[in-house]
Protein backbone atom coordinates (compact mmCIF):
# COMPACT_ATOMS: atom_id res chain seq x y z
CA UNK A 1 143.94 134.38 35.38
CA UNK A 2 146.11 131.43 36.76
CA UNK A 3 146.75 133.59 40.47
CA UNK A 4 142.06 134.15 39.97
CA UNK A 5 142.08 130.00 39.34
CA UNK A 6 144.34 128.97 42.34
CA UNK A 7 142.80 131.30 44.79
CA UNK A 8 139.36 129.88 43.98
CA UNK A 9 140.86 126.37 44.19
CA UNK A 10 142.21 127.12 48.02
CA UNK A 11 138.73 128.87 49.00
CA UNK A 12 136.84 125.88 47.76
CA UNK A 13 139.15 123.30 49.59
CA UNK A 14 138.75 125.74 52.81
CA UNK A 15 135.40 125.16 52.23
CA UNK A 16 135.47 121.81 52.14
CA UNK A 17 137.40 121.07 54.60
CA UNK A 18 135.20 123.08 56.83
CA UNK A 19 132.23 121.09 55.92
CA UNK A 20 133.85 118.09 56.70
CA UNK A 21 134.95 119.33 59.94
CA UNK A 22 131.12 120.39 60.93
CA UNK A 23 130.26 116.95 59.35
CA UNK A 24 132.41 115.11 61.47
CA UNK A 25 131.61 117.55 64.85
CA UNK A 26 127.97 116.85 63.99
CA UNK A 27 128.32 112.76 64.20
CA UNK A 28 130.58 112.93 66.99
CA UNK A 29 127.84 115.21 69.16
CA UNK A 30 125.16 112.38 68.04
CA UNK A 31 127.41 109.54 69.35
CA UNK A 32 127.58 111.11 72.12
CA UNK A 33 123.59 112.21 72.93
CA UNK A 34 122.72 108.80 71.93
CA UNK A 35 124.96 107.31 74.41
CA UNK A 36 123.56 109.30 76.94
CA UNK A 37 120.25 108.04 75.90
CA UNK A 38 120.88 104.12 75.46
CA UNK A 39 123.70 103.28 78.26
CA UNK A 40 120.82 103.76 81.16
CA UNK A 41 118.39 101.80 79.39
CA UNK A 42 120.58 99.58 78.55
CA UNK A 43 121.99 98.89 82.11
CA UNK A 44 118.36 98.26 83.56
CA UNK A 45 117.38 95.58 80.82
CA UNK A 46 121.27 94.03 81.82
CA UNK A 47 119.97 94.18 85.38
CA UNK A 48 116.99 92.35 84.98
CA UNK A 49 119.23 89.22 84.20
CA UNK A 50 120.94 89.60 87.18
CA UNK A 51 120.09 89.29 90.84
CA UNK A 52 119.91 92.02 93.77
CA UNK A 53 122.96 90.91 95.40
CA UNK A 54 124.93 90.75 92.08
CA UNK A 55 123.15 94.50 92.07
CA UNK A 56 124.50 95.67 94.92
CA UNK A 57 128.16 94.20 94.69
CA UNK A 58 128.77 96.39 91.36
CA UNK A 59 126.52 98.24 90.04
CA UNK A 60 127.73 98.20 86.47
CA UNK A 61 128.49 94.57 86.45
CA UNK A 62 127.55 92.13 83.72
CA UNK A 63 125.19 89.38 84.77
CA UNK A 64 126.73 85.96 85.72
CA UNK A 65 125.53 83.90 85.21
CA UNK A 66 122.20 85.23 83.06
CA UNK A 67 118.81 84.78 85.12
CA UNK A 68 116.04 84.74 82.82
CA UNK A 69 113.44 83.31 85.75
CA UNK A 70 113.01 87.10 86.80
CA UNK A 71 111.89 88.30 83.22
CA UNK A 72 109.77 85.25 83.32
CA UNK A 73 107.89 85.55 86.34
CA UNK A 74 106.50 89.12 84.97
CA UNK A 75 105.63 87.96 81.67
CA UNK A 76 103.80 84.60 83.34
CA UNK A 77 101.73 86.95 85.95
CA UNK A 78 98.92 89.21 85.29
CA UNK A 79 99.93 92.19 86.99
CA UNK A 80 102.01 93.39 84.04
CA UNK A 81 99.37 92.41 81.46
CA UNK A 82 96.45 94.41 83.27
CA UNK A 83 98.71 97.45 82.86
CA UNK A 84 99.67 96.76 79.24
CA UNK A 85 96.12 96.64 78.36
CA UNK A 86 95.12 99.83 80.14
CA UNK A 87 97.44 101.69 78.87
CA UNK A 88 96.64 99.96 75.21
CA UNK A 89 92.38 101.53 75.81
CA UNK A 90 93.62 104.64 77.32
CA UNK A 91 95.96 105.69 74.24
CA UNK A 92 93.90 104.29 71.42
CA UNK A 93 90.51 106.33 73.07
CA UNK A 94 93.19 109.20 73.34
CA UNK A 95 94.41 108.47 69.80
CA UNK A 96 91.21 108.45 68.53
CA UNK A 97 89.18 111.30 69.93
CA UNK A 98 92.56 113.75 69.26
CA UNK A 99 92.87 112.76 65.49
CA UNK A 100 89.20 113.31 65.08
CA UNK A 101 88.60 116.01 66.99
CA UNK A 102 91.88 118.09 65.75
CA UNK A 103 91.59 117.14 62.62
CA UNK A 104 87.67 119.11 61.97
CA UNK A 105 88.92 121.71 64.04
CA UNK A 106 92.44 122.23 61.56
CA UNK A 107 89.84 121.76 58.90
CA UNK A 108 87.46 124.69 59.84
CA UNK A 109 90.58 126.93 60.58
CA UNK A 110 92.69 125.96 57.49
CA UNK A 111 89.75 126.24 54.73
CA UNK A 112 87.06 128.73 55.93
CA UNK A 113 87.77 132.35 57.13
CA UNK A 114 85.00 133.97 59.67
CA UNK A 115 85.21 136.25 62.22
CA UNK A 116 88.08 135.52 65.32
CA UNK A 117 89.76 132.59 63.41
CA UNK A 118 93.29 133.43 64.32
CA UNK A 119 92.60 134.00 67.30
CA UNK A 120 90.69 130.60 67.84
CA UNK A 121 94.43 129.80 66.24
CA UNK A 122 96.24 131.03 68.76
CA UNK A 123 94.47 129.82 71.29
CA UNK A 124 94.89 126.63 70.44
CA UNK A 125 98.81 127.15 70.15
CA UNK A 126 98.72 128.58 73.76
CA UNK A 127 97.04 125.21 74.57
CA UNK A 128 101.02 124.17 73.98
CA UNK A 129 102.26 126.07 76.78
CA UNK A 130 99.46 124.25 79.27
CA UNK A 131 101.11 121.92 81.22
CA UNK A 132 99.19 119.20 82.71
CA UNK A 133 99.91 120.12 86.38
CA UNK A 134 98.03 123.32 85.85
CA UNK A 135 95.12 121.74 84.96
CA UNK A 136 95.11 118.77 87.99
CA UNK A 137 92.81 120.26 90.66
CA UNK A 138 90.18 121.62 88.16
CA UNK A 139 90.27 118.25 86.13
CA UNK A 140 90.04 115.86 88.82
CA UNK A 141 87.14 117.97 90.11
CA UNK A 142 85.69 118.41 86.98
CA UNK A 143 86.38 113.96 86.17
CA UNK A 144 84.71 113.46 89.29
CA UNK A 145 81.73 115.37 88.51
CA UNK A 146 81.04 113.53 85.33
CA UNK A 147 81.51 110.58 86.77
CA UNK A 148 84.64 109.66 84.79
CA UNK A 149 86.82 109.06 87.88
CA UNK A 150 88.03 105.06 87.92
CA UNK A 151 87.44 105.15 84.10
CA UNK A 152 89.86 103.98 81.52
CA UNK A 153 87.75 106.01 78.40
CA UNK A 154 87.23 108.90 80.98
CA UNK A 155 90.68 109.26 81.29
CA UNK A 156 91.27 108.78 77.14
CA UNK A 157 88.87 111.96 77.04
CA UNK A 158 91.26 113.89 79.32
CA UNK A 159 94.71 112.68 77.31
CA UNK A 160 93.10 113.43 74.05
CA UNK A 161 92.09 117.13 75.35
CA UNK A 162 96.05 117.75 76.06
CA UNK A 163 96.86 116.42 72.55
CA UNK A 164 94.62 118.66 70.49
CA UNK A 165 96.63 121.76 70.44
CA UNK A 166 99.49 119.87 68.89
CA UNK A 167 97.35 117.98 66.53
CA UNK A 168 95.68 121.15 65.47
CA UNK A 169 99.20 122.88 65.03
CA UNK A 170 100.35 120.28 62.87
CA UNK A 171 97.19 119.25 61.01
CA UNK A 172 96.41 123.03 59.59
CA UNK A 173 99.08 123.66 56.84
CA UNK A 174 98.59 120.10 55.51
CA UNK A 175 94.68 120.88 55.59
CA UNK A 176 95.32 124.32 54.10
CA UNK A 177 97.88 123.27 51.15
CA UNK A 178 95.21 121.00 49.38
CA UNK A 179 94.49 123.18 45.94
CA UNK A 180 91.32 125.17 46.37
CA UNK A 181 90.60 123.84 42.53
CA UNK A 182 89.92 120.82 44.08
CA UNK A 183 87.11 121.90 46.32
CA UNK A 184 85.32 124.22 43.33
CA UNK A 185 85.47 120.69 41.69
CA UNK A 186 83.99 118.42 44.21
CA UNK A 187 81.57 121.66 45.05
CA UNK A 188 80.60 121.54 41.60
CA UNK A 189 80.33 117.61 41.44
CA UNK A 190 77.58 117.86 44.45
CA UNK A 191 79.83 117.04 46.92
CA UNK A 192 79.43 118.65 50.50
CA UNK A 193 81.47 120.22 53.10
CA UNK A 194 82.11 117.07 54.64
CA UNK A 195 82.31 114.93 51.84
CA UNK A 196 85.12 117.03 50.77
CA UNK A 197 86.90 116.45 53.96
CA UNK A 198 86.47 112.76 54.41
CA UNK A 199 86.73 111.83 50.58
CA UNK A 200 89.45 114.16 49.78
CA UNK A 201 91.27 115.79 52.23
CA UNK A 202 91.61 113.20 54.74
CA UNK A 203 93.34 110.78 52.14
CA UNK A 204 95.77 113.79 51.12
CA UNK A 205 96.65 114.15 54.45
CA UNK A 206 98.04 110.72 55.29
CA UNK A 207 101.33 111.56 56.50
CA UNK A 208 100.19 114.48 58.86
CA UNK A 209 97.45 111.96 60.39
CA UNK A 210 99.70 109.41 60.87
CA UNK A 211 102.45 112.40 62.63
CA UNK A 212 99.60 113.03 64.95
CA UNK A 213 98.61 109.59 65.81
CA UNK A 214 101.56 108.74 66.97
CA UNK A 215 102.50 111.28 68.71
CA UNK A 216 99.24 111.41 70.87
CA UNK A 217 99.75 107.70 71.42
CA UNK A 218 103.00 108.07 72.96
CA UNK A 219 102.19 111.19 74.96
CA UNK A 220 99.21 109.13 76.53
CA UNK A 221 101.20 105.87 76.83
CA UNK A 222 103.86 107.82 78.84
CA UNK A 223 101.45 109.96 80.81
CA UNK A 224 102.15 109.54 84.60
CA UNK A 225 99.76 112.12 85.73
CA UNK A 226 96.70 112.62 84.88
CA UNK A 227 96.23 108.67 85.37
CA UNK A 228 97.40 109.38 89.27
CA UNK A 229 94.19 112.02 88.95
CA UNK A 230 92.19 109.72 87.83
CA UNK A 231 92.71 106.30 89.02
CA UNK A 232 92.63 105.00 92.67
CA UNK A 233 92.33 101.26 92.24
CA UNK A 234 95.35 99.47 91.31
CA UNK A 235 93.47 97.37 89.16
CA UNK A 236 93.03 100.56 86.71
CA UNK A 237 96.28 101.71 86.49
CA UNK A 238 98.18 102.06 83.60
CA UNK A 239 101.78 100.94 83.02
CA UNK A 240 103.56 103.99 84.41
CA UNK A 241 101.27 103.82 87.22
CA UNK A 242 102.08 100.20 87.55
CA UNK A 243 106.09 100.39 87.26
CA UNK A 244 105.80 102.86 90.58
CA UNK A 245 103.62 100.29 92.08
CA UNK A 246 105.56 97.89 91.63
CA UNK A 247 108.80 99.83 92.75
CA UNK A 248 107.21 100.01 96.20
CA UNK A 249 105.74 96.64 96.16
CA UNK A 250 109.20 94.66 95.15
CA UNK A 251 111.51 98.08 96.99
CA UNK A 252 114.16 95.29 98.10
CA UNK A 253 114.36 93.52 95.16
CA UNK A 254 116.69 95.54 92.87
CA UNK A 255 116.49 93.26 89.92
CA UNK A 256 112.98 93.14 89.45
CA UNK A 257 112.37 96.20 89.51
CA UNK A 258 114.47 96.56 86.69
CA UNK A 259 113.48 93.95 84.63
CA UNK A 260 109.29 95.26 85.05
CA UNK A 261 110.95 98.66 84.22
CA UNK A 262 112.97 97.33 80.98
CA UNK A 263 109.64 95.32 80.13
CA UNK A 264 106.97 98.13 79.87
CA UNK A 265 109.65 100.60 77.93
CA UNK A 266 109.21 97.93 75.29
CA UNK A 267 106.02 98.82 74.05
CA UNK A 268 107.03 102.25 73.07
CA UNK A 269 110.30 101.52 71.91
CA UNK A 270 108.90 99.47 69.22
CA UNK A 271 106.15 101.93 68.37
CA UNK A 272 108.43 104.56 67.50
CA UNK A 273 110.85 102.36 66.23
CA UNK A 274 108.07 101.63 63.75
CA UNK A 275 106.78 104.89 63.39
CA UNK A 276 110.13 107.12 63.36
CA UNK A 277 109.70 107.99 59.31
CA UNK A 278 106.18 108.91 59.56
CA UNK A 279 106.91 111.86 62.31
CA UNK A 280 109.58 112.93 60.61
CA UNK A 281 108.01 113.15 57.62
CA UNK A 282 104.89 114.72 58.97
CA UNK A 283 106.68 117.40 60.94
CA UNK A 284 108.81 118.58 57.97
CA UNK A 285 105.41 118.95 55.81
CA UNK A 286 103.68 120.98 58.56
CA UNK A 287 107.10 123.32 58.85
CA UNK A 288 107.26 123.71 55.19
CA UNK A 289 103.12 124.62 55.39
């Protein structure tokens, strides 16, 4: 019994110290990716205090002294501003239209069954695979004969197109996993198909909405190309657009380029920042759905 007791006793401790070996492997490897991550961001928001020649005499110097006039002549002009508030329309039309639009679509394909609705599924899912490069020639073409071409919404109406199939994916287990007693009930109250859905569902499905919301507001906040499609006049761009614009325009001066650079990463820092719980939290219902 006593040889049973101590051989249990050395298996658990093996186990343990396994775990905290994995444990410690597992923060180590984080440390690591997120220094990866932060050291060149945090080497062009450095720069942007410091001037081109201090640039070019090291590289990985710290400024000295600091020069906050180059931060300050971006935020005073209006160049930066006009592409912080096209990219602001863009993303919230993207937003928007993707939310709405995904979310009746997960609705029809989570609670109704007819004829080809997997396969309506799966297209959508292959939608994932599409990458926006694909797509240029036919949109552009497609933009200009609309007349969406030089259009801020036109352009939300594109982004929010290349954010359904994710929406859609993550939208349809939440939509599916609200009890079907509920719907007999509101049926039964005199409540319609879409009374259901906004009165009901909807609200149930606050964390997936907000997953998706986000997550098609970043993906058309960072969006370099389709704007390029889309947008010929500076005065439209948005603010990926406008950091390469500005790269050419200021190409000898080092420093502000990095400071425009550090300035419009801001933005979506401090949205995800702010929104990091909600997409977690969202993604883990729709893998558990």
């Amino acid at each position: 019994m006593m040889q049973a007791l101590e051989s249990r006793a050395v298996q658990d401790s093996g186990r343990s110290r396994r775990r905290r070996g994995t444990t410690v492997a597992a923060y180590v490897a984080a440390i690591v990716v997120a220094g990866l991550i932060v050291l060149p961001l945090l080497f062009v928001v450095v720069d942007g205090f410091r001037t081109t020649a201090q640039i070019n005499a090291d590289a990985v110097g710290w400024p000295h002294p600091w020069r906050w006039s180059t931060y300050g002549d971006i935020l005073g002009g209006s160049e930066f501003w006009r592409f912080l508030a096209n990219s602001a329309q863009v993303a919230v039309t993207a937003t928007a239209l993707a939310v709405m639009c995904g979310a009746l679509a997960a609705f029809a394909l989570a609670r109704y069954s007819f004829a080809g609705r997997e396969a309506l599924y799966g297209f959508y899912v292959l939608g994932l695979l599409l990458p926006p490069a694909v797509a240029a020639l036919p949109l552009r073409l497609w933009m200009k004969n609309l007349g969406l071409l030089e259009n801020v919404y036109g352009l939300g109406v594109a982004e929010a197109a290349f954010s359904l199939p994710v929406t859609i994916v993550i939208l349809r287990p939440f939509l599916a996993a609200v009890p079907a007693e509920l719907q007999d009930a509101a049926v039964i109250d005199g409540t319609s198909r879409l009374g259901f859905f906004w009165r009901i569902v909807l609200p149930l499905s606050g964390p997936a909405l907000a997953t998706v919301s986000v997550l098609a507001f970043v993906t058309s906040w960072n969006s370099y190309l389709l704007p390029l499609l889309v947008f010929d006049e500076p005065r439209h761009f948005t603010l990926p657009l406008g950091v390469a614009t500005y790269q050419s325009q200021y190409s000898q001066d080092t420093a502000k380029i990095m400071a425009f650079t550090a300035l419009s990463i801001v933005p979506a820092v401090v949205f995800l920042a702010v929104a990091e719980r909600r997409i977690v939290g969202g993604l883990t219902g729709a893998v558990k759905g």
